[in-house]
PDB file of N, CA and C in Angstrom:
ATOM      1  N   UNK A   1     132.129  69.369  38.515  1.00  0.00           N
ATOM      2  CA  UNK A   1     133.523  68.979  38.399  1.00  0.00           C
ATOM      3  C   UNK A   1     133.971  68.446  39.762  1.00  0.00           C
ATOM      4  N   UNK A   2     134.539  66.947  39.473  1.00  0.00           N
ATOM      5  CA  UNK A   2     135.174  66.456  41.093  1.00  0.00           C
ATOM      6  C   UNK A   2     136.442  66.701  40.949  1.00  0.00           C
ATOM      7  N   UNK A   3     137.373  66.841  41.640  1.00  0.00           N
ATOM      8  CA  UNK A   3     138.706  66.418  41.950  1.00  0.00           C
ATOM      9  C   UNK A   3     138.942  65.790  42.797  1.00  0.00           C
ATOM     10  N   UNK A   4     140.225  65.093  43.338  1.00  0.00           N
ATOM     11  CA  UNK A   4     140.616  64.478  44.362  1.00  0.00           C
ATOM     12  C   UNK A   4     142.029  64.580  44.900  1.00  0.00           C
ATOM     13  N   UNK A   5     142.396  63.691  45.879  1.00  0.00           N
ATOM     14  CA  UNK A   5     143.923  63.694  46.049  1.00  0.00           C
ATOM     15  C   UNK A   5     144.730  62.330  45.696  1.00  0.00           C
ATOM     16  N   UNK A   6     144.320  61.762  44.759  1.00  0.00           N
ATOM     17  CA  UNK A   6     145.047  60.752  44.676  1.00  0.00           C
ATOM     18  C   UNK A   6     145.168  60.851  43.107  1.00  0.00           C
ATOM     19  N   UNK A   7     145.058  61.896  42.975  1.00  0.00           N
ATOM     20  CA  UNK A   7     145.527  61.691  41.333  1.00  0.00           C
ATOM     21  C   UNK A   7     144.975  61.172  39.900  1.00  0.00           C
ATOM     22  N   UNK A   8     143.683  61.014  40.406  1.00  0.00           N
ATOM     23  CA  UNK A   8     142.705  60.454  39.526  1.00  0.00           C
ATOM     24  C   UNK A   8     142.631  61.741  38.469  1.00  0.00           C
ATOM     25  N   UNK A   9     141.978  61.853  37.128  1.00  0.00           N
ATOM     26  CA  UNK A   9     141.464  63.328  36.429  1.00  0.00           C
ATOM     27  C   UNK A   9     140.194  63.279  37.072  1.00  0.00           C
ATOM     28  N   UNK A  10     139.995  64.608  36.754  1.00  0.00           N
ATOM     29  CA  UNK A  10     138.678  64.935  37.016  1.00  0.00           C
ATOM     30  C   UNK A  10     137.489  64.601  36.721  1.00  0.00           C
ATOM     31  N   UNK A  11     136.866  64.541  37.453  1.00  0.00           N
ATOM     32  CA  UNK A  11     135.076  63.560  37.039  1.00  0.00           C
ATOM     33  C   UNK A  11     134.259  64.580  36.835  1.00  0.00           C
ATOM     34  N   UNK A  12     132.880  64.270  36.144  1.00  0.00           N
ATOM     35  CA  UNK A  12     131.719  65.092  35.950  1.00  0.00           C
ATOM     36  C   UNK A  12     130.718  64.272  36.225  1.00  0.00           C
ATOM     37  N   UNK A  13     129.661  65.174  36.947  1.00  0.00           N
ATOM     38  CA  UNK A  13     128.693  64.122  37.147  1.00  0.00           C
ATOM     39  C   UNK A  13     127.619  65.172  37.042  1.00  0.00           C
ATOM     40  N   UNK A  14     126.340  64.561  37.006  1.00  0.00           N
ATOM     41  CA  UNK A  14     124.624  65.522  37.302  1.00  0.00           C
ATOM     42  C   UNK A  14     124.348  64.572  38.438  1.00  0.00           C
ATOM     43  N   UNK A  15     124.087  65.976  39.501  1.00  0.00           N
ATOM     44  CA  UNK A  15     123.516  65.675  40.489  1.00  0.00           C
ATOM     45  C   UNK A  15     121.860  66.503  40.370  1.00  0.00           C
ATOM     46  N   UNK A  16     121.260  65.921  41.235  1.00  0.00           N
ATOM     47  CA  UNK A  16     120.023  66.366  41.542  1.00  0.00           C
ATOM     48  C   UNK A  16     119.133  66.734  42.700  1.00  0.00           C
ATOM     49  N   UNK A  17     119.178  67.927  43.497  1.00  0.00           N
ATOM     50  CA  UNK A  17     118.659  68.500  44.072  1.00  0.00           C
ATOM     51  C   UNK A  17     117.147  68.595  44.810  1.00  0.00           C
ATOM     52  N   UNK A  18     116.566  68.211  45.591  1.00  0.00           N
ATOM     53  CA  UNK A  18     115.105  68.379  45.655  1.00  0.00           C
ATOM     54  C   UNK A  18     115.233  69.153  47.211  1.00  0.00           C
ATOM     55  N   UNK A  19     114.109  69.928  47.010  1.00  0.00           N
ATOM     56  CA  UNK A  19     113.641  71.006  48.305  1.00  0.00           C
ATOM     57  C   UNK A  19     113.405  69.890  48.894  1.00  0.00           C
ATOM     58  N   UNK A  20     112.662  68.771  49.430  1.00  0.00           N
ATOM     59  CA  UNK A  20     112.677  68.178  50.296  1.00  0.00           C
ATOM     60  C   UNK A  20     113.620  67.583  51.333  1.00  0.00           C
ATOM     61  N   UNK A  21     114.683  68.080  50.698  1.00  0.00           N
ATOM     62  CA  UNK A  21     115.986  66.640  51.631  1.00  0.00           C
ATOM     63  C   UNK A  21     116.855  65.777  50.618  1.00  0.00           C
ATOM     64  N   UNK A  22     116.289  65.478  49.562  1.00  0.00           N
ATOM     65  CA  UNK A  22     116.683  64.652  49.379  1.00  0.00           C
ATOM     66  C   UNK A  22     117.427  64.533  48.002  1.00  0.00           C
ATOM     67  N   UNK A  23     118.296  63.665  47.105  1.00  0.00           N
ATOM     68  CA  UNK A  23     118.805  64.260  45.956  1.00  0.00           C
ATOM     69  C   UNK A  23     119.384  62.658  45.676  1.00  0.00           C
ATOM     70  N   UNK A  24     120.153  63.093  44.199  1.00  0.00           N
ATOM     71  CA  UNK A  24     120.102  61.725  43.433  1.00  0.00           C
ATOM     72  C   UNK A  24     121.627  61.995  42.511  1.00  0.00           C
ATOM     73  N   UNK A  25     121.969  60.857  42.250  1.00  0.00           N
ATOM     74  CA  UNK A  25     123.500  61.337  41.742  1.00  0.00           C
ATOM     75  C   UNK A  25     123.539  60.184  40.123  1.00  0.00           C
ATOM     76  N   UNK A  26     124.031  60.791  39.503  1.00  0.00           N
ATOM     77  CA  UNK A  26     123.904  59.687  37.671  1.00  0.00           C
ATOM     78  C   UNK A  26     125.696  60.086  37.737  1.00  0.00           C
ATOM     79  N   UNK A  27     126.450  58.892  38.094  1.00  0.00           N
ATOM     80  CA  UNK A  27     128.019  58.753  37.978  1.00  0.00           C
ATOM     81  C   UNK A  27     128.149  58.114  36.670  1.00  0.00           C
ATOM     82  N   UNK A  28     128.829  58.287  35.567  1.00  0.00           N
ATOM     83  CA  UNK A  28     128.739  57.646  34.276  1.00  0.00           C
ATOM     84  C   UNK A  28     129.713  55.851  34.730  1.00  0.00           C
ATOM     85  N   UNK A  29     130.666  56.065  35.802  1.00  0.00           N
ATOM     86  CA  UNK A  29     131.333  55.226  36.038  1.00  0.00           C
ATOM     87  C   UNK A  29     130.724  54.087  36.482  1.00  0.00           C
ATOM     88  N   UNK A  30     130.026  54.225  37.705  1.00  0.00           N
ATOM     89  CA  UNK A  30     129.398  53.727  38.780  1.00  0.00           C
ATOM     90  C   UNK A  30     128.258  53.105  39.286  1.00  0.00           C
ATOM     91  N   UNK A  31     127.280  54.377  37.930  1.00  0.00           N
ATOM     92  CA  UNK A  31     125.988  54.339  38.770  1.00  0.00           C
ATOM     93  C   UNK A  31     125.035  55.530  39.410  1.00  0.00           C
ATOM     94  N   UNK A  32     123.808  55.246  39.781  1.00  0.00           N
ATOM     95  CA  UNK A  32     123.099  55.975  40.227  1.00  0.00           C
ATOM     96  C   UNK A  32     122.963  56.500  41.557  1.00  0.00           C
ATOM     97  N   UNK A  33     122.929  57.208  42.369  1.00  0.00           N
ATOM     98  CA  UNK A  33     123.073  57.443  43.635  1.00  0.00           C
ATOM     99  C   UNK A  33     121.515  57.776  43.895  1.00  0.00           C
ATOM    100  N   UNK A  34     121.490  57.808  45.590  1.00  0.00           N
ATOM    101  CA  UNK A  34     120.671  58.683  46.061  1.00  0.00           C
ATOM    102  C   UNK A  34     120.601  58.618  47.483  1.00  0.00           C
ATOM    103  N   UNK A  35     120.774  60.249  47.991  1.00  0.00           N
ATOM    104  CA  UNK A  35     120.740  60.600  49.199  1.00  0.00           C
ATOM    105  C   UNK A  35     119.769  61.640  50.347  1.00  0.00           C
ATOM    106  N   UNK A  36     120.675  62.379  50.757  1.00  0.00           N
ATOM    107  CA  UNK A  36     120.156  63.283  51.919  1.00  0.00           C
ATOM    108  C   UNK A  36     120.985  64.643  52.121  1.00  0.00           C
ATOM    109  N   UNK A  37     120.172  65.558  51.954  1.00  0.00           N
ATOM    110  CA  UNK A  37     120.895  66.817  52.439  1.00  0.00           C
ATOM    111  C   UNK A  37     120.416  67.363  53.614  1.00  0.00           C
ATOM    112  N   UNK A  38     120.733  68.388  53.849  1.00  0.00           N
ATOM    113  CA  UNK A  38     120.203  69.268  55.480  1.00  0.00           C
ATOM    114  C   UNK A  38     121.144  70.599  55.422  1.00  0.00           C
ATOM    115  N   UNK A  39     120.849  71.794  55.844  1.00  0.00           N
ATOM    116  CA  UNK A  39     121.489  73.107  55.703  1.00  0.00           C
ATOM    117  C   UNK A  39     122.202  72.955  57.051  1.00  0.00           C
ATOM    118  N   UNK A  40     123.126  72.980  57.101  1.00  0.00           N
ATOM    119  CA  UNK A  40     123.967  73.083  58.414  1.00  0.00           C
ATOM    120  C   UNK A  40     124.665  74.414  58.683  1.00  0.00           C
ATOM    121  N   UNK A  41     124.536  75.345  58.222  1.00  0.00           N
ATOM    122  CA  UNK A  41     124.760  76.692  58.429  1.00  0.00           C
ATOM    123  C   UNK A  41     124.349  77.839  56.940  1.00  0.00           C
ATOM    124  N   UNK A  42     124.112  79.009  57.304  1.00  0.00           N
ATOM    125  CA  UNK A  42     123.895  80.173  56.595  1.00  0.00           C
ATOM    126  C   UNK A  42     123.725  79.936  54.838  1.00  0.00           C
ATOM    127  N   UNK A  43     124.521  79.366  54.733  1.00  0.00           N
ATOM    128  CA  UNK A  43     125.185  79.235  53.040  1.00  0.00           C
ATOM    129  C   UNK A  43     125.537  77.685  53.196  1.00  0.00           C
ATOM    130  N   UNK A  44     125.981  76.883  53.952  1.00  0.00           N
ATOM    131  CA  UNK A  44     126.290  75.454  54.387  1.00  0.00           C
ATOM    132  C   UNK A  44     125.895  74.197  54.115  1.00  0.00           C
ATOM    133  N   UNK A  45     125.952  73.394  53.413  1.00  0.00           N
ATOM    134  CA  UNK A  45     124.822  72.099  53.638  1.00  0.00           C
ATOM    135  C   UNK A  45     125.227  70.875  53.533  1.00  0.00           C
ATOM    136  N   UNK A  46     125.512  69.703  54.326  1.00  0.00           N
ATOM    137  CA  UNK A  46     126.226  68.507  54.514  1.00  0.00           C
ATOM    138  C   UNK A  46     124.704  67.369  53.701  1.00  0.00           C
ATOM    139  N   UNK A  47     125.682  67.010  52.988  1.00  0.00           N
ATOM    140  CA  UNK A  47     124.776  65.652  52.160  1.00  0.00           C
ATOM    141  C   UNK A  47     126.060  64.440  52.522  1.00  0.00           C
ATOM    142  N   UNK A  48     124.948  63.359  51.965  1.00  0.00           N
ATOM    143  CA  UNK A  48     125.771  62.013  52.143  1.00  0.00           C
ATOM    144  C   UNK A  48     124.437  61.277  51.086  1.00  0.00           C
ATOM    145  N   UNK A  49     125.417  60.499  49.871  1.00  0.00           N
ATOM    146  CA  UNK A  49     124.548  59.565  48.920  1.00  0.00           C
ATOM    147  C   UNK A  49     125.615  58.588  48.746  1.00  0.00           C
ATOM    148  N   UNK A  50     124.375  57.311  48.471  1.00  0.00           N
ATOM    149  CA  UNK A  50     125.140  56.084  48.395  1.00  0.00           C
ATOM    150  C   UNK A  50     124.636  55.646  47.091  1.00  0.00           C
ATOM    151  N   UNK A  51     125.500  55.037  46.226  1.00  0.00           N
ATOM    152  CA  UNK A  51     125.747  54.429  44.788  1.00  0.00           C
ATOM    153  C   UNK A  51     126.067  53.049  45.142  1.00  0.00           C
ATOM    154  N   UNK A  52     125.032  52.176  44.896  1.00  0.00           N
ATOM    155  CA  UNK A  52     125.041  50.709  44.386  1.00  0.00           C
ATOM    156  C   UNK A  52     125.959  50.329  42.871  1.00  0.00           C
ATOM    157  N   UNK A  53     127.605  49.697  43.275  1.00  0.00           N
ATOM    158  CA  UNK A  53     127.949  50.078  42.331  1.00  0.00           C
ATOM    159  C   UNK A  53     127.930  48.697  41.113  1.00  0.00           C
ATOM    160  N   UNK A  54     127.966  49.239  39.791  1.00  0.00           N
ATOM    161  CA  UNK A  54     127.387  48.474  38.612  1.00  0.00           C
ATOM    162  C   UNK A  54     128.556  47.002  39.055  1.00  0.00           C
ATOM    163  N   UNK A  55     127.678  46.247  38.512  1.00  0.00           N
ATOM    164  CA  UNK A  55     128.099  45.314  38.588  1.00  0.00           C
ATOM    165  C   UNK A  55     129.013  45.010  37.957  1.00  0.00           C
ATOM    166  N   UNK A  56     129.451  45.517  36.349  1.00  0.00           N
ATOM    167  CA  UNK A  56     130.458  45.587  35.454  1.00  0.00           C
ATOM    168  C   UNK A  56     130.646  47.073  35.869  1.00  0.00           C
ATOM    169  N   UNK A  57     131.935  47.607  36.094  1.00  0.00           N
ATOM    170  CA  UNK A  57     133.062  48.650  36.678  1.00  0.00           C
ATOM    171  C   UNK A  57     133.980  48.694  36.369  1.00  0.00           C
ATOM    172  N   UNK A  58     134.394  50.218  35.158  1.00  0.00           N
ATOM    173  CA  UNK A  58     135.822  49.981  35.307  1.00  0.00           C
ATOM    174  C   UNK A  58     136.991  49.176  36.477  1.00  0.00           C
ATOM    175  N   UNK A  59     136.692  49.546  37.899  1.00  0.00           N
ATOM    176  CA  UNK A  59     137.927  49.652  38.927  1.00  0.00           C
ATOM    177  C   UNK A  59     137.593  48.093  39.284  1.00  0.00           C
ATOM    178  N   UNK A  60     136.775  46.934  38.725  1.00  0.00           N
ATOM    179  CA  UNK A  60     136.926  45.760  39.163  1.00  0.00           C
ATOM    180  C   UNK A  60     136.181  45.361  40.600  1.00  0.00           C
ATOM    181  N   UNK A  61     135.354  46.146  41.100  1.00  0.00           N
ATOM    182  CA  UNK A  61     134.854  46.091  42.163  1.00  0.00           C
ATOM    183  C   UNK A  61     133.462  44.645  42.374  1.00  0.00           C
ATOM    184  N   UNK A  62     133.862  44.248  43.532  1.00  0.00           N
ATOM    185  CA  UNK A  62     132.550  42.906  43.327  1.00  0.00           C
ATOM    186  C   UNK A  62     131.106  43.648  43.103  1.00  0.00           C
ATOM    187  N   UNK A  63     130.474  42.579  43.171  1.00  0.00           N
ATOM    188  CA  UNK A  63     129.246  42.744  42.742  1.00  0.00           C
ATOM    189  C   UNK A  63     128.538  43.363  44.324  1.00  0.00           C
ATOM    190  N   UNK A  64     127.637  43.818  44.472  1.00  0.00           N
ATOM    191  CA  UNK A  64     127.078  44.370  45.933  1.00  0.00           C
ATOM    192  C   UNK A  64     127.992  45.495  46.635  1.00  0.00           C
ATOM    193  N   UNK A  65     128.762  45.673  46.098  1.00  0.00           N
ATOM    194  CA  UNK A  65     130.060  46.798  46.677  1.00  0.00           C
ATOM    195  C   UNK A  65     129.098  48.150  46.540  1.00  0.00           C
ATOM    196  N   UNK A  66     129.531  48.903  47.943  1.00  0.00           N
ATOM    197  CA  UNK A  66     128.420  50.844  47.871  1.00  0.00           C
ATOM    198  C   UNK A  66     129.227  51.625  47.851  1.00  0.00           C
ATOM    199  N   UNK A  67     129.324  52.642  47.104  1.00  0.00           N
ATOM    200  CA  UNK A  67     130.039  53.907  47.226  1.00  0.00           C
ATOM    201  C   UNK A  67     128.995  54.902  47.978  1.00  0.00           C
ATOM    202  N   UNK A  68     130.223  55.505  49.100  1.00  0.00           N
ATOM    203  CA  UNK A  68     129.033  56.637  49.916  1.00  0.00           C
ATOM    204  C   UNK A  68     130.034  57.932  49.009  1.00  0.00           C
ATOM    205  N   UNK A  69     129.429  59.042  49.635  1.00  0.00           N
ATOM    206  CA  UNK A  69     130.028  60.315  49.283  1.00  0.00           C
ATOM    207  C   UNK A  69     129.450  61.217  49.987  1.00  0.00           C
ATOM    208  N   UNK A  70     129.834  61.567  51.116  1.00  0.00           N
ATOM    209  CA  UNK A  70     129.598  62.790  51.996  1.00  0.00           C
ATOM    210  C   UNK A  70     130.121  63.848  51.760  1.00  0.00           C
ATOM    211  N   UNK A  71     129.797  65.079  52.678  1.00  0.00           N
ATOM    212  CA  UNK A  71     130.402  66.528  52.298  1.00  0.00           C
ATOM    213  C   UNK A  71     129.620  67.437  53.095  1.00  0.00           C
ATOM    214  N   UNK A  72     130.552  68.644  52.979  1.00  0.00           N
ATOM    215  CA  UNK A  72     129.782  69.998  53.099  1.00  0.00           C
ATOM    216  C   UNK A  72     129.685  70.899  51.812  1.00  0.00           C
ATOM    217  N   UNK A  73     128.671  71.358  51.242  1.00  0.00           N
ATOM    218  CA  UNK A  73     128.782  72.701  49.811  1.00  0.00           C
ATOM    219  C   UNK A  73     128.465  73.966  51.015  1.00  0.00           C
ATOM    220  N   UNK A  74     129.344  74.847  50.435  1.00  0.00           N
ATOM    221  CA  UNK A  74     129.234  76.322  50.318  1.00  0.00           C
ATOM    222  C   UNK A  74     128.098  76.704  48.899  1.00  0.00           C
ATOM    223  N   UNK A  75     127.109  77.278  49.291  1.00  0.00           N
ATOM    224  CA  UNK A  75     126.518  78.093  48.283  1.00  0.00           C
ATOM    225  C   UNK A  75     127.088  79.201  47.811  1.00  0.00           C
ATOM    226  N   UNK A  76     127.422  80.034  46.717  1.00  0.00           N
ATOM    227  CA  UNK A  76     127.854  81.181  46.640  1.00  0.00           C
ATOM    228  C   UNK A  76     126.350  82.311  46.640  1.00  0.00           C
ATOM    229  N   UNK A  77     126.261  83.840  46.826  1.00  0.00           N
ATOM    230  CA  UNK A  77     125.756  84.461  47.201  1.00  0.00           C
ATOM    231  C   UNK A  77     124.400  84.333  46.440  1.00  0.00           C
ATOM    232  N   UNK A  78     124.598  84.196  45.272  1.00  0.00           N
ATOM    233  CA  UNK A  78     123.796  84.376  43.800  1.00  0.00           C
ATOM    234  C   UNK A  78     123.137  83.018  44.060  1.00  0.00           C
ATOM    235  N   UNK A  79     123.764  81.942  44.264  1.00  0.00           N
ATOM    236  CA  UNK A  79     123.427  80.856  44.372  1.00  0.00           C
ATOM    237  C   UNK A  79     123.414  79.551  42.853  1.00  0.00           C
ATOM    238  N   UNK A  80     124.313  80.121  42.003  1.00  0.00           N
ATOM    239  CA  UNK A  80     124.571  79.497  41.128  1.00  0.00           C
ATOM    240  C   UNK A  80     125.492  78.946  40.970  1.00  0.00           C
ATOM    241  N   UNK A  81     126.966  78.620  42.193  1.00  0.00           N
ATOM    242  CA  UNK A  81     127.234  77.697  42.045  1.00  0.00           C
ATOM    243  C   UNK A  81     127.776  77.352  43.820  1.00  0.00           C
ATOM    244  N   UNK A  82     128.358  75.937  43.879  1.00  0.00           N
ATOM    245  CA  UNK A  82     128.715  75.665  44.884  1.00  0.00           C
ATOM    246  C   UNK A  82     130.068  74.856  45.298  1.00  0.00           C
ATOM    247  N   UNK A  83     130.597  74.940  46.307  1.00  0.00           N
ATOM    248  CA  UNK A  83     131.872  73.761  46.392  1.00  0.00           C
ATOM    249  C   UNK A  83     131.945  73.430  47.822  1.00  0.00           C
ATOM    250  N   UNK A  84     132.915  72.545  47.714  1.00  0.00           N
ATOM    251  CA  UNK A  84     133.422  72.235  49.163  1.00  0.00           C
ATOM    252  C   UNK A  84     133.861  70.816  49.173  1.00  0.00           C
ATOM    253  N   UNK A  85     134.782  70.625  49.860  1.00  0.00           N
ATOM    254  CA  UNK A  85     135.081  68.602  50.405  1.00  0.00           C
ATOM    255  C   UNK A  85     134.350  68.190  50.521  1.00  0.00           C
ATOM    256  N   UNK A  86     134.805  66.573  49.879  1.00  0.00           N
ATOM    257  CA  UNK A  86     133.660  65.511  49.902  1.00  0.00           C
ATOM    258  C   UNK A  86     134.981  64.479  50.632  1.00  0.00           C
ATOM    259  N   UNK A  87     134.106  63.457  51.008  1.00  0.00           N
ATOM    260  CA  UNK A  87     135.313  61.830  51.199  1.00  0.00           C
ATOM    261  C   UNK A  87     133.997  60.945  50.798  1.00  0.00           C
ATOM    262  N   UNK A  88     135.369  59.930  49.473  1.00  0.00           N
ATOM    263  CA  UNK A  88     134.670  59.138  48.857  1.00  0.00           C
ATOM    264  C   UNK A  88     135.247  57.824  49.616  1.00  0.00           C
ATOM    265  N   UNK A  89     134.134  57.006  49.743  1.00  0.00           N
ATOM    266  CA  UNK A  89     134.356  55.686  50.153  1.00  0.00           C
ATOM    267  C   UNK A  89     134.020  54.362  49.301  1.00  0.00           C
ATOM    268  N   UNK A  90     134.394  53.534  49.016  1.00  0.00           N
ATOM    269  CA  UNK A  90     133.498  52.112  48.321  1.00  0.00           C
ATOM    270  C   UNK A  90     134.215  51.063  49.642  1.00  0.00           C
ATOM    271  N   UNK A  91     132.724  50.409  49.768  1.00  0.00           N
ATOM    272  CA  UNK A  91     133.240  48.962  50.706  1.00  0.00           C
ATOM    273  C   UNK A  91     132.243  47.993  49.604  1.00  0.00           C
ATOM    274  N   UNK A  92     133.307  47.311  50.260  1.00  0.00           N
ATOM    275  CA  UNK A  92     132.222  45.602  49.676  1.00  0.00           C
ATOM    276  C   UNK A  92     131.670  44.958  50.309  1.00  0.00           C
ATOM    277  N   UNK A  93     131.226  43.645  49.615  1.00  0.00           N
ATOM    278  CA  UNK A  93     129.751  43.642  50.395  1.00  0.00           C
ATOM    279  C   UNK A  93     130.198  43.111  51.949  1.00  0.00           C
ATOM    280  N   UNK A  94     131.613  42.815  52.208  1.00  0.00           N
ATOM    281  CA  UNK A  94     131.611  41.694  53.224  1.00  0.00           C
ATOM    282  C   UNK A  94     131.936  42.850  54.714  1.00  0.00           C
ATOM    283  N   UNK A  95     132.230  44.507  53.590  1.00  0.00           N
ATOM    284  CA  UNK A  95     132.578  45.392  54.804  1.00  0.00           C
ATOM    285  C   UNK A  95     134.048  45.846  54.320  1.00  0.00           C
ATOM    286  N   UNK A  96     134.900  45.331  53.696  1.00  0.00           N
ATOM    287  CA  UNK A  96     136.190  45.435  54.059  1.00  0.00           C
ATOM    288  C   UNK A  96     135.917  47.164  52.944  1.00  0.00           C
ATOM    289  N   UNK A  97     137.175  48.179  53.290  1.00  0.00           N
ATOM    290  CA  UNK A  97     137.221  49.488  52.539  1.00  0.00           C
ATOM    291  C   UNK A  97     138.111  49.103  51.022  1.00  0.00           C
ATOM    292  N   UNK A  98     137.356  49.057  49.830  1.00  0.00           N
ATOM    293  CA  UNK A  98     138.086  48.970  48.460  1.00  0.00           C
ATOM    294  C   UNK A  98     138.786  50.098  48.302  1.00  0.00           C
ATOM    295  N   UNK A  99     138.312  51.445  48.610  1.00  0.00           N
ATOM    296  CA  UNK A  99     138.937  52.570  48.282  1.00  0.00           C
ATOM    297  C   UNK A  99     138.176  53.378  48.602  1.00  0.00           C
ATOM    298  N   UNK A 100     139.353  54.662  49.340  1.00  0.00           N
ATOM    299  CA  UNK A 100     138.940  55.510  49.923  1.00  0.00           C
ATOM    300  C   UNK A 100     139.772  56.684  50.018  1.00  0.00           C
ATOM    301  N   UNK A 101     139.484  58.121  49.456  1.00  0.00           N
ATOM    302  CA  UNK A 101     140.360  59.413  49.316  1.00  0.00           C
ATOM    303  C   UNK A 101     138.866  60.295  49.296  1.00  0.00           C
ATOM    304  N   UNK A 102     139.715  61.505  48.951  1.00  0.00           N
ATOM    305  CA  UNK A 102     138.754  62.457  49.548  1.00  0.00           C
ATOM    306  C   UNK A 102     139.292  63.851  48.356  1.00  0.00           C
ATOM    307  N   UNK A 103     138.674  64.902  48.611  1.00  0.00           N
ATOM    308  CA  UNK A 103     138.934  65.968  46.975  1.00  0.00           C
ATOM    309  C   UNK A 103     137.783  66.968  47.264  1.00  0.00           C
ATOM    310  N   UNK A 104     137.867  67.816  46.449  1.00  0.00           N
ATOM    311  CA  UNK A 104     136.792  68.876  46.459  1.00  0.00           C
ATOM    312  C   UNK A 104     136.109  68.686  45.088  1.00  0.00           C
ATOM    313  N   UNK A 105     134.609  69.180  45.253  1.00  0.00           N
ATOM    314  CA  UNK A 105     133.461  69.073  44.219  1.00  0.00           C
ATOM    315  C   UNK A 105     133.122  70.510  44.195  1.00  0.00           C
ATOM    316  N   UNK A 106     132.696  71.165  42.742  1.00  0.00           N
ATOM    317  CA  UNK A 106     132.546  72.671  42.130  1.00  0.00           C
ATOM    318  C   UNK A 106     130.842  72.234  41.535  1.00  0.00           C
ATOM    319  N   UNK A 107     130.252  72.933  42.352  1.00  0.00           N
ATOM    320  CA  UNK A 107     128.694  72.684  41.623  1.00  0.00           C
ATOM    321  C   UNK A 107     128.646  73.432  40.740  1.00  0.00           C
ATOM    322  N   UNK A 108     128.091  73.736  39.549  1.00  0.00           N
ATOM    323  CA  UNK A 108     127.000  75.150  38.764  1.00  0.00           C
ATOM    324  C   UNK A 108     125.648  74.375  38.305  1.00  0.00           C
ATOM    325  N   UNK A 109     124.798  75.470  38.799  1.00  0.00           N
ATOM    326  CA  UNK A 109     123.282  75.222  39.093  1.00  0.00           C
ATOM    327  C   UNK A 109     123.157  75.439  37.432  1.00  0.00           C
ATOM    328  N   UNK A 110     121.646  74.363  36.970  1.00  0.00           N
ATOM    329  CA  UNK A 110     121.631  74.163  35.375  1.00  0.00           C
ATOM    330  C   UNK A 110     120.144  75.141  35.409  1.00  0.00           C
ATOM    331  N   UNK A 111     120.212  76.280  34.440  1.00  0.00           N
ATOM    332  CA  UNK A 111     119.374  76.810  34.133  1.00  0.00           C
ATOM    333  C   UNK A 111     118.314  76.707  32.842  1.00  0.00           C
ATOM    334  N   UNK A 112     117.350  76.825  32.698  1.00  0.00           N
ATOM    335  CA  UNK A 112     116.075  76.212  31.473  1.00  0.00           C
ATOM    336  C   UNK A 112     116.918  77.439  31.197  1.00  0.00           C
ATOM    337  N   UNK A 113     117.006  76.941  29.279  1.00  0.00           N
ATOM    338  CA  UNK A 113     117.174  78.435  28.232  1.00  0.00           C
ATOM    339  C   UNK A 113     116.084  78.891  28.039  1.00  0.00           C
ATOM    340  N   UNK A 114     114.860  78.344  28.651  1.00  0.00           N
ATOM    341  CA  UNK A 114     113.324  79.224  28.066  1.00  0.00           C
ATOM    342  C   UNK A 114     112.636  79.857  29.139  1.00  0.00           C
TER     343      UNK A 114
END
C-alpha cells in the first residue's frame, strides 16, 4: 500500500526483493521497475528503483520519461511487514521534473500457502 501527500488514492504494487541487492517493482500504472537496496541500520534499509515509464500513461507523460523512487523501510521484528518514506520523482527525457511528492509505503511480506 502507497500513500502520498498530494492527494492521490492509494496505490498497490508487488515489489520484489532479492538477497543480493537488488529488487524489481510491477506498477500497474507505469511499468516495471528495477533497483538497489543496502541495510543502512539494525532493522533499516534505503532502496532507490527506476521505472521506464510506458509509453501510453494514464498522467500523459512523454515517451523516455523515468520514475525514480527512493526510501528508507523499517522492518518490523517478525519481519513480515515493513514501512517508511519514499519521494517519488518522474523527469523527462530532456531533464525537466514532471512530478514530484513524496508519502509513505506499508510492505507485507507474501507467504507460499504450502
Amino acid at each position: 500500500m502507497i500513500t502520498n501527500n498530494i492527494g492521490l488514492p492509494p496505490a498497490v504494487d508487488v515489489t520484489v526483493v532479492n538477497r543480493d541487492g537488488t529488487m524489481s517493482n510491477s506498477d500497474a500504472l507505469l511499468g516495471t521497475g528495477h533497483g538497489a537496496w543496502k541495510r543502512v541500520g539494525k532493522s533499516q534499509f534505503s532502496y532507490k528503483f527506476k521505472t521506464p515509464v510506458l509509453v501510453i500513461n494514464p498522467f500523459g507523460f512523454p515517451p523516455g520519461s523515468m520514475l525514480t523512487v527512493s526510501g528508507i523501510l523499517t522492518v518490523d521484528a517478525g519481519g513480515m511487514t515493513a514501512s517508511g518514506p519514499y519521494d517519488f520523482v518522474v523527469v523527462s527525457p530532456s531533464g525537466d521534473v514532471l512530478l514530484a511528492f513524496d508519502g509513505t509505503v506499508f510492505n507485507t511480506r507474501i507467504v507460499s500457502d504450502h
